[in-house]
PDB file of N, CA and C in Angstrom:
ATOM      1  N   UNK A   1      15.323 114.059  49.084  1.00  0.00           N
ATOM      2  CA  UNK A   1      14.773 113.847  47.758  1.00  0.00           C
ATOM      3  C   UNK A   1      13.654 112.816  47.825  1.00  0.00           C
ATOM      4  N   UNK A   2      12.646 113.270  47.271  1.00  0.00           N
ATOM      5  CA  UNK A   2      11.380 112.250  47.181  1.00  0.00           C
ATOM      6  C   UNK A   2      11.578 111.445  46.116  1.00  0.00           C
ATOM      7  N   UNK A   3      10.857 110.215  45.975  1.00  0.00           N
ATOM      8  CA  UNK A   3      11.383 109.426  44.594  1.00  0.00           C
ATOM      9  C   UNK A   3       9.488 108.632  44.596  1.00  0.00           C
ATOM     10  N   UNK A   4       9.798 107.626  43.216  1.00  0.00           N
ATOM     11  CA  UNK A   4       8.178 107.978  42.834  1.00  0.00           C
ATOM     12  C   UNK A   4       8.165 106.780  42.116  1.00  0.00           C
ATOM     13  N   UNK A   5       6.967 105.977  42.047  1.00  0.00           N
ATOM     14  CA  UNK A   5       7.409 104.714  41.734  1.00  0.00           C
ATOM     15  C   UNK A   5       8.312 104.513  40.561  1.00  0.00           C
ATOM     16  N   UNK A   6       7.666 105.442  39.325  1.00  0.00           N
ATOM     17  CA  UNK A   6       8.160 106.127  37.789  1.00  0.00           C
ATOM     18  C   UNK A   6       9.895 105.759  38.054  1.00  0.00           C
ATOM     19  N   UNK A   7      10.251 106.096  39.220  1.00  0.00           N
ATOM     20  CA  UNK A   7      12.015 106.635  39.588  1.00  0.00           C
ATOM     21  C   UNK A   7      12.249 104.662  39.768  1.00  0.00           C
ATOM     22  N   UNK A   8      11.566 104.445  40.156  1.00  0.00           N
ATOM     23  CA  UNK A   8      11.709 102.773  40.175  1.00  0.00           C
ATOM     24  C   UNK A   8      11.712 101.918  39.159  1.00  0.00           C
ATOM     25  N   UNK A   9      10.957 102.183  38.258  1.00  0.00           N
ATOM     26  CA  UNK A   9      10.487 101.000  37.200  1.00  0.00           C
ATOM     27  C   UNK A   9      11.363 100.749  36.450  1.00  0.00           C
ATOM     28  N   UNK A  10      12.980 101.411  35.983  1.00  0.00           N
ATOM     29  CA  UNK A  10      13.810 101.179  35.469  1.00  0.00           C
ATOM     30  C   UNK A  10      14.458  99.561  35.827  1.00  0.00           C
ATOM     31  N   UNK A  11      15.084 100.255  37.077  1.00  0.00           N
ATOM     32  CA  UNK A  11      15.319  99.233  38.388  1.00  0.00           C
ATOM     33  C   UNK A  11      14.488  97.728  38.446  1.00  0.00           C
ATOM     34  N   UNK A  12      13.334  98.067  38.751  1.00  0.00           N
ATOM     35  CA  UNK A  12      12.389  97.106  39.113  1.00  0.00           C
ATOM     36  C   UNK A  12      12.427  96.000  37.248  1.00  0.00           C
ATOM     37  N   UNK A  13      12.329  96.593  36.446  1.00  0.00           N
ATOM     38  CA  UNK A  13      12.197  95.866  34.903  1.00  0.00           C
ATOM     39  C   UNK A  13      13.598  95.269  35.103  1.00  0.00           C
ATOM     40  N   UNK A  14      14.232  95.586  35.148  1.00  0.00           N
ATOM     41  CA  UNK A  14      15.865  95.296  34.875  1.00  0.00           C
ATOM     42  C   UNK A  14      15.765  93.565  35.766  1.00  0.00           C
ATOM     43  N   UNK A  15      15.022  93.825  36.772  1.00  0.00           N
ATOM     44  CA  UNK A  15      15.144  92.862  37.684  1.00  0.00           C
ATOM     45  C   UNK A  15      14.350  91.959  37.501  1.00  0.00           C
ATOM     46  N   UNK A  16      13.118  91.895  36.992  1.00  0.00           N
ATOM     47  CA  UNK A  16      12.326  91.322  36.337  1.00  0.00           C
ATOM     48  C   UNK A  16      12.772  90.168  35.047  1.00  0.00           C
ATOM     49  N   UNK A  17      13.602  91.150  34.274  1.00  0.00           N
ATOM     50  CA  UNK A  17      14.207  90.533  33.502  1.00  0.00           C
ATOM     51  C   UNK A  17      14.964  89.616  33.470  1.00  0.00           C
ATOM     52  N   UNK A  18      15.971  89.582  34.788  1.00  0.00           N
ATOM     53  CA  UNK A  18      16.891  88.626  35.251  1.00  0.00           C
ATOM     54  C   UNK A  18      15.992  86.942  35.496  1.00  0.00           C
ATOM     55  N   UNK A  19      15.138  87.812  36.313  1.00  0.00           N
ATOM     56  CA  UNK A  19      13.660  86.666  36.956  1.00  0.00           C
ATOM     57  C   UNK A  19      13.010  86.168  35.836  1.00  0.00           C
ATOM     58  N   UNK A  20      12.796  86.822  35.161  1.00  0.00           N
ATOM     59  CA  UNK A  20      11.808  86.086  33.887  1.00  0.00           C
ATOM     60  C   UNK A  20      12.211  86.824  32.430  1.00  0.00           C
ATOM     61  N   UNK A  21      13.618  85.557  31.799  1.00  0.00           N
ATOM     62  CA  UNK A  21      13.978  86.322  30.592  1.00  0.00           C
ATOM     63  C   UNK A  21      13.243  85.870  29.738  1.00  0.00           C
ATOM     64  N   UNK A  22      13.424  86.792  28.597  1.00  0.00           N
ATOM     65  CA  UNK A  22      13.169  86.902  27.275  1.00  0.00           C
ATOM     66  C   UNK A  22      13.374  85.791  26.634  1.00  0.00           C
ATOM     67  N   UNK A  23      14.317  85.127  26.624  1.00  0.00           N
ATOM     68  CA  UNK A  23      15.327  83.635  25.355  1.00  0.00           C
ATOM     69  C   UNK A  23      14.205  82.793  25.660  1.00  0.00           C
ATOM     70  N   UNK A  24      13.260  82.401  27.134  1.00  0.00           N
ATOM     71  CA  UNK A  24      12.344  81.807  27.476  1.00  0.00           C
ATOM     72  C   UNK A  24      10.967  81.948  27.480  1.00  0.00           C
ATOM     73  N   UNK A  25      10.895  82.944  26.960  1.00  0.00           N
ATOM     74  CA  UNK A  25       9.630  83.168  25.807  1.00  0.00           C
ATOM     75  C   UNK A  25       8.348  84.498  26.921  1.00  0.00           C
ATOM     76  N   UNK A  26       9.116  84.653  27.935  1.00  0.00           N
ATOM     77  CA  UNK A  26       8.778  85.795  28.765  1.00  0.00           C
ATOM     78  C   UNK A  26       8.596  87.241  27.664  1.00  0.00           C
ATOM     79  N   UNK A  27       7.337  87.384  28.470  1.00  0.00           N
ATOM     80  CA  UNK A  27       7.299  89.384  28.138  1.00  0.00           C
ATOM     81  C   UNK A  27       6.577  89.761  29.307  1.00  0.00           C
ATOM     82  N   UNK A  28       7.700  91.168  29.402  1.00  0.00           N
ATOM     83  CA  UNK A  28       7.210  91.868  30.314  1.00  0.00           C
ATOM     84  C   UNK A  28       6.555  93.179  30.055  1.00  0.00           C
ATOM     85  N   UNK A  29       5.193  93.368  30.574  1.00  0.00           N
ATOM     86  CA  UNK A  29       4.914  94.870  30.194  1.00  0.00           C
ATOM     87  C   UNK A  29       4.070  95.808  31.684  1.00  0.00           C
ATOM     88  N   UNK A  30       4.964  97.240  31.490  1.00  0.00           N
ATOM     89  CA  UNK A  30       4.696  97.951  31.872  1.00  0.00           C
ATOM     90  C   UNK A  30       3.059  98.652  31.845  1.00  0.00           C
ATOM     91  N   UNK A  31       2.508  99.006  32.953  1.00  0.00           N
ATOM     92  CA  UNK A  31       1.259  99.406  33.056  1.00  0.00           C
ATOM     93  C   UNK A  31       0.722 100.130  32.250  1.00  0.00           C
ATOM     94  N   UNK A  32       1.605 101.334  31.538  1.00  0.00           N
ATOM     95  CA  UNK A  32       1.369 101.939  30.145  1.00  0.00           C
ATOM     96  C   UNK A  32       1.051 101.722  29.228  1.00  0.00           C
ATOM     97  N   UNK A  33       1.823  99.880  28.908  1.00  0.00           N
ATOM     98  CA  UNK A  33       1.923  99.275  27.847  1.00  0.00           C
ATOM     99  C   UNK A  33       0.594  98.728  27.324  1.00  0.00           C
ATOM    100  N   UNK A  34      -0.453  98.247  28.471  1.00  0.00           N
ATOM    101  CA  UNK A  34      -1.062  97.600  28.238  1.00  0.00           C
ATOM    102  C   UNK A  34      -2.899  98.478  28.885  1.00  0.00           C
ATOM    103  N   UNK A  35      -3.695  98.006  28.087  1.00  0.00           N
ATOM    104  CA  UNK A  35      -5.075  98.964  28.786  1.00  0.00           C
ATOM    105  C   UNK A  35      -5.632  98.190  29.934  1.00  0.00           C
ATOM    106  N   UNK A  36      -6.326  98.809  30.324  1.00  0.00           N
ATOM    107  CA  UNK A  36      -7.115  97.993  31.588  1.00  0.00           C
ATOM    108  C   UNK A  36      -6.592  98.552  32.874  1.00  0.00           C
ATOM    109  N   UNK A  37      -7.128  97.703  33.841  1.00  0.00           N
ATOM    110  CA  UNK A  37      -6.336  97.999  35.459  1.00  0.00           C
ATOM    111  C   UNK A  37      -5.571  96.472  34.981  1.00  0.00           C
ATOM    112  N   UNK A  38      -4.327  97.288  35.185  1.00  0.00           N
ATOM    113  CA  UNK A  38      -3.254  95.950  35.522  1.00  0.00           C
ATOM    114  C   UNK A  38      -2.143  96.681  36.905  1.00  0.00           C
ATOM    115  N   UNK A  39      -1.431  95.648  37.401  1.00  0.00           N
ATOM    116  CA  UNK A  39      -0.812  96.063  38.220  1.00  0.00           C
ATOM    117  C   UNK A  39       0.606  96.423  36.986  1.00  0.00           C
ATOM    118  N   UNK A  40       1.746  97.089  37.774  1.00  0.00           N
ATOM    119  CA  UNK A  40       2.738  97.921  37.532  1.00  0.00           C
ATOM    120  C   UNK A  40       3.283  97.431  35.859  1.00  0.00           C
ATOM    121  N   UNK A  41       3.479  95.551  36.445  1.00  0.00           N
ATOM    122  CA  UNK A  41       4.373  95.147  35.350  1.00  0.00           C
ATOM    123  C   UNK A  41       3.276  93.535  35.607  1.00  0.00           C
ATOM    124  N   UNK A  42       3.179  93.650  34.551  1.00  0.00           N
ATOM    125  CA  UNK A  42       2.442  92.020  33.890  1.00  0.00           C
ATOM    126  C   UNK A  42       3.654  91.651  33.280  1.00  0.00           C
ATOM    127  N   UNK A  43       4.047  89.742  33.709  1.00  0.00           N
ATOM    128  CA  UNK A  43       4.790  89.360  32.880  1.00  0.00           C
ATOM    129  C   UNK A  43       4.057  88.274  32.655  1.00  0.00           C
ATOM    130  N   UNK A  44       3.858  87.688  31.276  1.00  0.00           N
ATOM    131  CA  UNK A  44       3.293  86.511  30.977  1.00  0.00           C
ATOM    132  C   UNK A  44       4.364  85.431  29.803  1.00  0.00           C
ATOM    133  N   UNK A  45       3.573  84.540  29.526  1.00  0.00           N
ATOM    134  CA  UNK A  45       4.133  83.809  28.666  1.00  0.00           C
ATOM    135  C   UNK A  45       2.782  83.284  28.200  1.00  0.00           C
ATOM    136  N   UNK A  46       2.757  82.428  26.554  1.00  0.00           N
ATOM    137  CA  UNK A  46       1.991  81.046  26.471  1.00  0.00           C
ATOM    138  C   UNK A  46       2.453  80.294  26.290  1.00  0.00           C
ATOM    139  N   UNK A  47       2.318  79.065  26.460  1.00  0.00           N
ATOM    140  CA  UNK A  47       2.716  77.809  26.240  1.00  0.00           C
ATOM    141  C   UNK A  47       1.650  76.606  26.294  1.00  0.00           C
ATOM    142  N   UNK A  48       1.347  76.114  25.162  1.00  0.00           N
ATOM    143  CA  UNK A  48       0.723  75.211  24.626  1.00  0.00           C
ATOM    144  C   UNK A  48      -0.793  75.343  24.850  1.00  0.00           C
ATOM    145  N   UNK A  49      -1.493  76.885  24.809  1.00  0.00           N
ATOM    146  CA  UNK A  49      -2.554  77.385  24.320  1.00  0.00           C
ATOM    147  C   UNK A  49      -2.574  77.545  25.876  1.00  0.00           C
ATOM    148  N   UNK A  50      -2.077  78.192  26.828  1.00  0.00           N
ATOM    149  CA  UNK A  50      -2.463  78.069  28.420  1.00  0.00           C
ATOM    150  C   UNK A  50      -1.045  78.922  28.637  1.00  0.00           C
ATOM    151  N   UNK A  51      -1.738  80.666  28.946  1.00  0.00           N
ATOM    152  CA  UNK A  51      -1.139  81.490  29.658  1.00  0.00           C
ATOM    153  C   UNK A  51      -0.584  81.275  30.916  1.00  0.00           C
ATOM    154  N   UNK A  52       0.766  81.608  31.105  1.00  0.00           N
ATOM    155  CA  UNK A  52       1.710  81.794  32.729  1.00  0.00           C
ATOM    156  C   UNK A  52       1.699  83.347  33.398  1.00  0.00           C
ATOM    157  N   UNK A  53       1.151  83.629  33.823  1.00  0.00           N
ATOM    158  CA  UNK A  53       1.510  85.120  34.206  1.00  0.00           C
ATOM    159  C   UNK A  53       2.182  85.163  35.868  1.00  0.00           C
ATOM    160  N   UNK A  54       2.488  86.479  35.823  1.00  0.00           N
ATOM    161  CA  UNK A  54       2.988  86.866  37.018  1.00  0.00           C
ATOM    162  C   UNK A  54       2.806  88.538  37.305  1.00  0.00           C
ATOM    163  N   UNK A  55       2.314  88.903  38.319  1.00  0.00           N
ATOM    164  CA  UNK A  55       2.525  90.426  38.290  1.00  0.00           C
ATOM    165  C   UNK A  55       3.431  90.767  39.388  1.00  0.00           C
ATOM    166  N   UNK A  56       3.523  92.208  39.077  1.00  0.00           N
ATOM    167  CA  UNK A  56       4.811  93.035  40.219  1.00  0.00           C
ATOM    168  C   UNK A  56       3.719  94.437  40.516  1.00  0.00           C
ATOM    169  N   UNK A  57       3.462  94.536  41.948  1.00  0.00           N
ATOM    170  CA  UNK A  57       3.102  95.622  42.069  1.00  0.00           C
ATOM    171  C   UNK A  57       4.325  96.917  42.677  1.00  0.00           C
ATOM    172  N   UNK A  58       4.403  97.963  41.866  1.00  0.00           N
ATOM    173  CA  UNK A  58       5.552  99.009  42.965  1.00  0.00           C
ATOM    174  C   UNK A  58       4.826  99.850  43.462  1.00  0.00           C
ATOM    175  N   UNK A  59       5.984  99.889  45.364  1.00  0.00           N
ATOM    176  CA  UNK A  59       5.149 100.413  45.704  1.00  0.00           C
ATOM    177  C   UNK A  59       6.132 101.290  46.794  1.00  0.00           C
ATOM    178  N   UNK A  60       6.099 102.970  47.147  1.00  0.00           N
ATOM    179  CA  UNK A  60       7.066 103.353  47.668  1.00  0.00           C
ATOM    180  C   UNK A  60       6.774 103.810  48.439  1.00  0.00           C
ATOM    181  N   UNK A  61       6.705 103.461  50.019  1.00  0.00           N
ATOM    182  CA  UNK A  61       6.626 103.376  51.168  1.00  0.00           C
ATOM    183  C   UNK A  61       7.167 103.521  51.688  1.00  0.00           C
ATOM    184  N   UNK A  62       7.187 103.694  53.297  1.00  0.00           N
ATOM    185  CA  UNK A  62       8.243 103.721  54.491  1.00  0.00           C
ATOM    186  C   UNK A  62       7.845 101.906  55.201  1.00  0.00           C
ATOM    187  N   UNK A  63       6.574 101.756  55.078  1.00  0.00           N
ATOM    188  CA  UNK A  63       5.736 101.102  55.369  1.00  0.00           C
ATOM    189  C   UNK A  63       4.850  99.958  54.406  1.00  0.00           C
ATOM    190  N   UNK A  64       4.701  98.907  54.631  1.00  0.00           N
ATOM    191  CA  UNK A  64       3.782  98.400  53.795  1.00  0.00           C
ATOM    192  C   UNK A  64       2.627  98.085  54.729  1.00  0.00           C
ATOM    193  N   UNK A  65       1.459  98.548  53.983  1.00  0.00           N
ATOM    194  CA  UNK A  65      -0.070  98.494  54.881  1.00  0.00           C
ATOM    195  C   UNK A  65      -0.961  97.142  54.374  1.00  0.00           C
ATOM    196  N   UNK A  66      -2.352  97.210  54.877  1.00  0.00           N
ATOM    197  CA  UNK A  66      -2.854  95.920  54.504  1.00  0.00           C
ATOM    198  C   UNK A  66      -3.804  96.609  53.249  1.00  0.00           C
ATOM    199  N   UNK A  67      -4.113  98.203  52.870  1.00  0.00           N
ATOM    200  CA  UNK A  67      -4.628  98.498  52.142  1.00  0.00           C
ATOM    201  C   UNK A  67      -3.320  98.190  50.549  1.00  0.00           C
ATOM    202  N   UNK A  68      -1.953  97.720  50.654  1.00  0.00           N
ATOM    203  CA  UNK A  68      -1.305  97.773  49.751  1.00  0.00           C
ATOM    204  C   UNK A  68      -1.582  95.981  49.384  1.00  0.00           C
ATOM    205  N   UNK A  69      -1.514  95.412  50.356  1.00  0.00           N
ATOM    206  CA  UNK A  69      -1.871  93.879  50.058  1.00  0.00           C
ATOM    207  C   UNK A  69      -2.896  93.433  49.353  1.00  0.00           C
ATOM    208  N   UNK A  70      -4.318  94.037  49.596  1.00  0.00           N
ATOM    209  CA  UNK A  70      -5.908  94.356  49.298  1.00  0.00           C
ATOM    210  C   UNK A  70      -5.588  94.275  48.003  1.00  0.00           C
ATOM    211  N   UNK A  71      -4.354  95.446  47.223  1.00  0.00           N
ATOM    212  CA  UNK A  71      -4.577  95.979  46.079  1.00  0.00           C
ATOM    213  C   UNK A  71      -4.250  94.404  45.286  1.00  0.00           C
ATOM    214  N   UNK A  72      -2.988  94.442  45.698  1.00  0.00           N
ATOM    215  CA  UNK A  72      -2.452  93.062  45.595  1.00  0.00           C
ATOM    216  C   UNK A  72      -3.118  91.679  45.075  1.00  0.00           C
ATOM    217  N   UNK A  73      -4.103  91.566  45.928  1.00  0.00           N
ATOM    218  CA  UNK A  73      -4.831  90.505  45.841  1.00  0.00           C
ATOM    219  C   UNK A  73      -5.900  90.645  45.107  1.00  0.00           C
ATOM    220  N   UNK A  74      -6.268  91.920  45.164  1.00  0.00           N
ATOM    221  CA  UNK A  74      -7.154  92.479  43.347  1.00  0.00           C
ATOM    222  C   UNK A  74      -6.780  92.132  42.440  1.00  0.00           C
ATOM    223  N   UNK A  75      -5.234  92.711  42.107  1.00  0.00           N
ATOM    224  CA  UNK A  75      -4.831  92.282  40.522  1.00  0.00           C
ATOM    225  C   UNK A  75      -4.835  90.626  40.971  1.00  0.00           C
ATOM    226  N   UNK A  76      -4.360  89.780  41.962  1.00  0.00           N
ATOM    227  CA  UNK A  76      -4.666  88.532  41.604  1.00  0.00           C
ATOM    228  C   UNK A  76      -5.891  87.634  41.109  1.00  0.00           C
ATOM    229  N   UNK A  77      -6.916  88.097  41.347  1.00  0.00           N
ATOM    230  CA  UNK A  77      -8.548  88.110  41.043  1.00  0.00           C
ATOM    231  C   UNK A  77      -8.646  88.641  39.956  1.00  0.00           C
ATOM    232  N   UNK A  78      -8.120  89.938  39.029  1.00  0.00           N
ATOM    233  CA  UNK A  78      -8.472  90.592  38.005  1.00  0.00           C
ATOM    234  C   UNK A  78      -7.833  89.238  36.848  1.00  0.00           C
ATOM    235  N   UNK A  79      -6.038  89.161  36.951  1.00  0.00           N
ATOM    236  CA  UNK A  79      -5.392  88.533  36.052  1.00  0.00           C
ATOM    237  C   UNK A  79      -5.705  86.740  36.114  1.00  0.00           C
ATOM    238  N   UNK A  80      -6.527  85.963  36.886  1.00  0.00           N
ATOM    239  CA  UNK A  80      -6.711  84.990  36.845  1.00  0.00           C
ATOM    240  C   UNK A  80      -7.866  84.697  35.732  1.00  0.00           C
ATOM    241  N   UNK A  81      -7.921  83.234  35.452  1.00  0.00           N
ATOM    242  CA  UNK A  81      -9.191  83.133  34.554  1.00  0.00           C
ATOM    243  C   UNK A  81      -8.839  81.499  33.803  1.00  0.00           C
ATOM    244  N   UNK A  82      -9.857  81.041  33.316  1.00  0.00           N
ATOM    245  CA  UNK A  82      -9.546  79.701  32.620  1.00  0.00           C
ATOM    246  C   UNK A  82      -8.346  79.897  31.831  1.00  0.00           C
ATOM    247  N   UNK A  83      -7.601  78.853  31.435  1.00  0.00           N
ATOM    248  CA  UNK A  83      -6.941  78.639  30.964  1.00  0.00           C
ATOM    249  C   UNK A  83      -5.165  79.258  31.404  1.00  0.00           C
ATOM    250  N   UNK A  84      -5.233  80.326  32.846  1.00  0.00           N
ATOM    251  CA  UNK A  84      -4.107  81.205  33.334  1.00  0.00           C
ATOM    252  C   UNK A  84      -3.819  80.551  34.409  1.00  0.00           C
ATOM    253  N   UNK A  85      -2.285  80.513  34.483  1.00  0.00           N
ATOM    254  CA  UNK A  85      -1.994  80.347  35.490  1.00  0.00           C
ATOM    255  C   UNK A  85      -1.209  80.840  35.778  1.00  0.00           C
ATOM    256  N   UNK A  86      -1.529  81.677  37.341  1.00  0.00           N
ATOM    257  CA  UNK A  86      -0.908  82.902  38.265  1.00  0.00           C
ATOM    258  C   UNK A  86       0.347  82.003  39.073  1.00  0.00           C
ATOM    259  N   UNK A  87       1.870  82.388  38.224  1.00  0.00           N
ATOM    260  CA  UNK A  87       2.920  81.628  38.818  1.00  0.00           C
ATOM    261  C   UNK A  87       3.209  82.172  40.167  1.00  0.00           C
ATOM    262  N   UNK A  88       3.438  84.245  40.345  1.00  0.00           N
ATOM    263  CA  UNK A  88       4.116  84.892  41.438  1.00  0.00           C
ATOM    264  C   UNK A  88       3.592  86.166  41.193  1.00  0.00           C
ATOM    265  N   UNK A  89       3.314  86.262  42.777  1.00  0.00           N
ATOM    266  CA  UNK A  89       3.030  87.836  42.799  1.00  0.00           C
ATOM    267  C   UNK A  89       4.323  88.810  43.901  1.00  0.00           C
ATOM    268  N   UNK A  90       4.610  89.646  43.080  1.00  0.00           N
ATOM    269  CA  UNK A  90       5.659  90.281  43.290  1.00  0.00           C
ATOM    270  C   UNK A  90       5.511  91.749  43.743  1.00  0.00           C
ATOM    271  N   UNK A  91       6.385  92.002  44.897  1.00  0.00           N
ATOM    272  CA  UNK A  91       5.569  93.566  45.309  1.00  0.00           C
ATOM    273  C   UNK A  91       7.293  94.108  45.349  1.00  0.00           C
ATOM    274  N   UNK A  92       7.644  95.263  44.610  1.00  0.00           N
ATOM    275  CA  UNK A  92       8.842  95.411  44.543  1.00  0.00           C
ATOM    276  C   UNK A  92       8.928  97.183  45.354  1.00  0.00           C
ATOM    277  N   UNK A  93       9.632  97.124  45.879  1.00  0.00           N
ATOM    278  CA  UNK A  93      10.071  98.514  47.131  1.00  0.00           C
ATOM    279  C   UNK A  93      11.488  98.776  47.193  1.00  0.00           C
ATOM    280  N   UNK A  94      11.635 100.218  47.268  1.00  0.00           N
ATOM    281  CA  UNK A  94      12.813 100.810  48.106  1.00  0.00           C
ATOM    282  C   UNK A  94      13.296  99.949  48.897  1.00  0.00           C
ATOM    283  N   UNK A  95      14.831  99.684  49.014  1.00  0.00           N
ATOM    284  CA  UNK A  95      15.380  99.364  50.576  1.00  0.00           C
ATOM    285  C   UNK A  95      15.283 100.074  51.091  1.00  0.00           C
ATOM    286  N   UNK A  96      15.399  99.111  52.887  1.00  0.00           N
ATOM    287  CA  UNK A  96      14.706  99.975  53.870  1.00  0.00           C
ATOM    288  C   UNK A  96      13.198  99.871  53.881  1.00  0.00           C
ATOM    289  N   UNK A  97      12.033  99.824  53.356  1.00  0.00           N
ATOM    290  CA  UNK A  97      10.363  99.639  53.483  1.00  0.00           C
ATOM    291  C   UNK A  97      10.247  98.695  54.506  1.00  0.00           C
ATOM    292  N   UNK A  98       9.684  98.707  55.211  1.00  0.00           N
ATOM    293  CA  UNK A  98       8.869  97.512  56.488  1.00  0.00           C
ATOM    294  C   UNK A  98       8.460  97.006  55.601  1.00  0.00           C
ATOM    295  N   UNK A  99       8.507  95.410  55.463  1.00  0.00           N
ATOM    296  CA  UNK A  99       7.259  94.406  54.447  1.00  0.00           C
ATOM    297  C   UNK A  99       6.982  93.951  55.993  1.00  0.00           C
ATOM    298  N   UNK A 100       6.565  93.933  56.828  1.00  0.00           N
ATOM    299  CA  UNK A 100       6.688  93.024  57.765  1.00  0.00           C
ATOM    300  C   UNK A 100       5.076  92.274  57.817  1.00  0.00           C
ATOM    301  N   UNK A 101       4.297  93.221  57.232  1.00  0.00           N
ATOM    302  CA  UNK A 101       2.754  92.285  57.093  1.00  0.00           C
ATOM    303  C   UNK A 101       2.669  92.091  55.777  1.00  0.00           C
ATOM    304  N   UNK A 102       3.763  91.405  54.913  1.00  0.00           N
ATOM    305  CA  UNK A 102       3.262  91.115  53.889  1.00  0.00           C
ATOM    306  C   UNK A 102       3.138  89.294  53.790  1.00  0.00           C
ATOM    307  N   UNK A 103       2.263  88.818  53.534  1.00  0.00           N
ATOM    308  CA  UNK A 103       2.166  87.413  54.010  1.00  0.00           C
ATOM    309  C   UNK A 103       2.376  86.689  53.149  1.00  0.00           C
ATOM    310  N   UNK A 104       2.767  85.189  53.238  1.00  0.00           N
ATOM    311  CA  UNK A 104       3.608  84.331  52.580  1.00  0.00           C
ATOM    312  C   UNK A 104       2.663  84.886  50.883  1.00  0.00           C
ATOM    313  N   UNK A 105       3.319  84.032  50.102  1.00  0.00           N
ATOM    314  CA  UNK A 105       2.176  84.237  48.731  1.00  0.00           C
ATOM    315  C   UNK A 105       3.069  85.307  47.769  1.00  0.00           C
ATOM    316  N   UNK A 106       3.453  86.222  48.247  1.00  0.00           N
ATOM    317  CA  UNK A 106       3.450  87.429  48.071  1.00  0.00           C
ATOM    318  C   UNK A 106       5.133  87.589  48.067  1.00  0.00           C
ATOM    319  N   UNK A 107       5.866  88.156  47.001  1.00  0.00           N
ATOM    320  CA  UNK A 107       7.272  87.818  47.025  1.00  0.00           C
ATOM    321  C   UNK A 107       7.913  89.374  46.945  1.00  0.00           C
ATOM    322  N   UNK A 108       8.865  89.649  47.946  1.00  0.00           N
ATOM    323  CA  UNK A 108       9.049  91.112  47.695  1.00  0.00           C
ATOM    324  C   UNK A 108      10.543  91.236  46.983  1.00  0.00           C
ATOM    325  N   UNK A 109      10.418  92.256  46.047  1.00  0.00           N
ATOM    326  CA  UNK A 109      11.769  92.538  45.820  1.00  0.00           C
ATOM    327  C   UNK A 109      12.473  94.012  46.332  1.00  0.00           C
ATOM    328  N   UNK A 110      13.390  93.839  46.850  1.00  0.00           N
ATOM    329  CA  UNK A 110      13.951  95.170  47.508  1.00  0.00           C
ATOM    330  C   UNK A 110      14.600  95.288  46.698  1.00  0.00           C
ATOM    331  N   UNK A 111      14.847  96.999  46.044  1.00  0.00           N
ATOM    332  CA  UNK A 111      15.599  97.518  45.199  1.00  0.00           C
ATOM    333  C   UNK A 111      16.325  98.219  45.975  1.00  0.00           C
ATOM    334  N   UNK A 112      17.554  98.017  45.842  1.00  0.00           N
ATOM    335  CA  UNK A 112      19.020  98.402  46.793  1.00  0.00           C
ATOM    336  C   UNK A 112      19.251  99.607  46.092  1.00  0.00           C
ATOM    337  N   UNK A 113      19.232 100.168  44.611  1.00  0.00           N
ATOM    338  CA  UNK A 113      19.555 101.377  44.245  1.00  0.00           C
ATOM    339  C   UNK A 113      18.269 101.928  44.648  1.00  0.00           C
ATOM    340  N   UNK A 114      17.167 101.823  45.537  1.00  0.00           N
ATOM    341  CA  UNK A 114      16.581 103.168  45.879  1.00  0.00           C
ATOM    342  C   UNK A 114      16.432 102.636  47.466  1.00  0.00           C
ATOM    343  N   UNK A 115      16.641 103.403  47.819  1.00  0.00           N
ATOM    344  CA  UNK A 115      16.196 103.515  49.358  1.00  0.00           C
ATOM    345  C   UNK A 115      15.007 104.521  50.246  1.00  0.00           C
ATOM    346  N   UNK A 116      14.460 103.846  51.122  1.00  0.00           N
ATOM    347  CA  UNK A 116      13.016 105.076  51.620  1.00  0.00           C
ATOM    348  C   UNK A 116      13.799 105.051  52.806  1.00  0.00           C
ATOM    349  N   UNK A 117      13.911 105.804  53.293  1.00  0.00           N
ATOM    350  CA  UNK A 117      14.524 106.611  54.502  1.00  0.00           C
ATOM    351  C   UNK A 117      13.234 106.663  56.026  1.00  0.00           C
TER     352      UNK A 117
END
């Protein structure tokens, strides 16, 4: 069975949520949610006129490449700007994916209910 990031984002939000709740003034939104190029899931906050963000890129691999990092470090360049500050960038995968070139900075979450074979 092939699976697709779509098959992830349930998973991946759920987990997000744990990481950055709601009661603490967190929102998380899905790439749908919002226009522009954003990566998967933007989570931000404000606090005292000065945005917190964080993004999650998904990504479903056997492998993680340096063209997936590249992307990575785009949305970090896109979502930065006066007054933002970029807390974590999050790259969330199947268990099982090689992260093995993914370099410090960069925080992975392995989702145990999907696996890449």
């Amino acid at each position: 069975m092939s699976i697709s990031k779509e098959d992830m984002y349930p998973h991946v939000r759920k987990q997000l949520q744990q990481w950055y709740p709601e009661q603490r003034g967190w929102k998380i939104y899905a790439r749908n949610e919002v226009h522009g190029i954003q990566p998967d899931f933007l989570i931000e906050k404000t606090t005292g006129g000065r945005i917190e963000r964080s993004s999650c890129a998904v990504e479903v691999a056997k492998m993680i490449t340096e063209d997936h990092v590249k992307r990575i470090h785009h949305y970090m360049d896109i979502l930065s700007g006066q007054n933002v500050a970029i807390l974590e960038h999050i790259l969330a995968v199947p268990a099982g994916t090689n992260t093995s070139c993914v370099p410090e900075g960069i925080s992975v979450m392995r989702i145990r209910q999907v696996h890449e074979d």
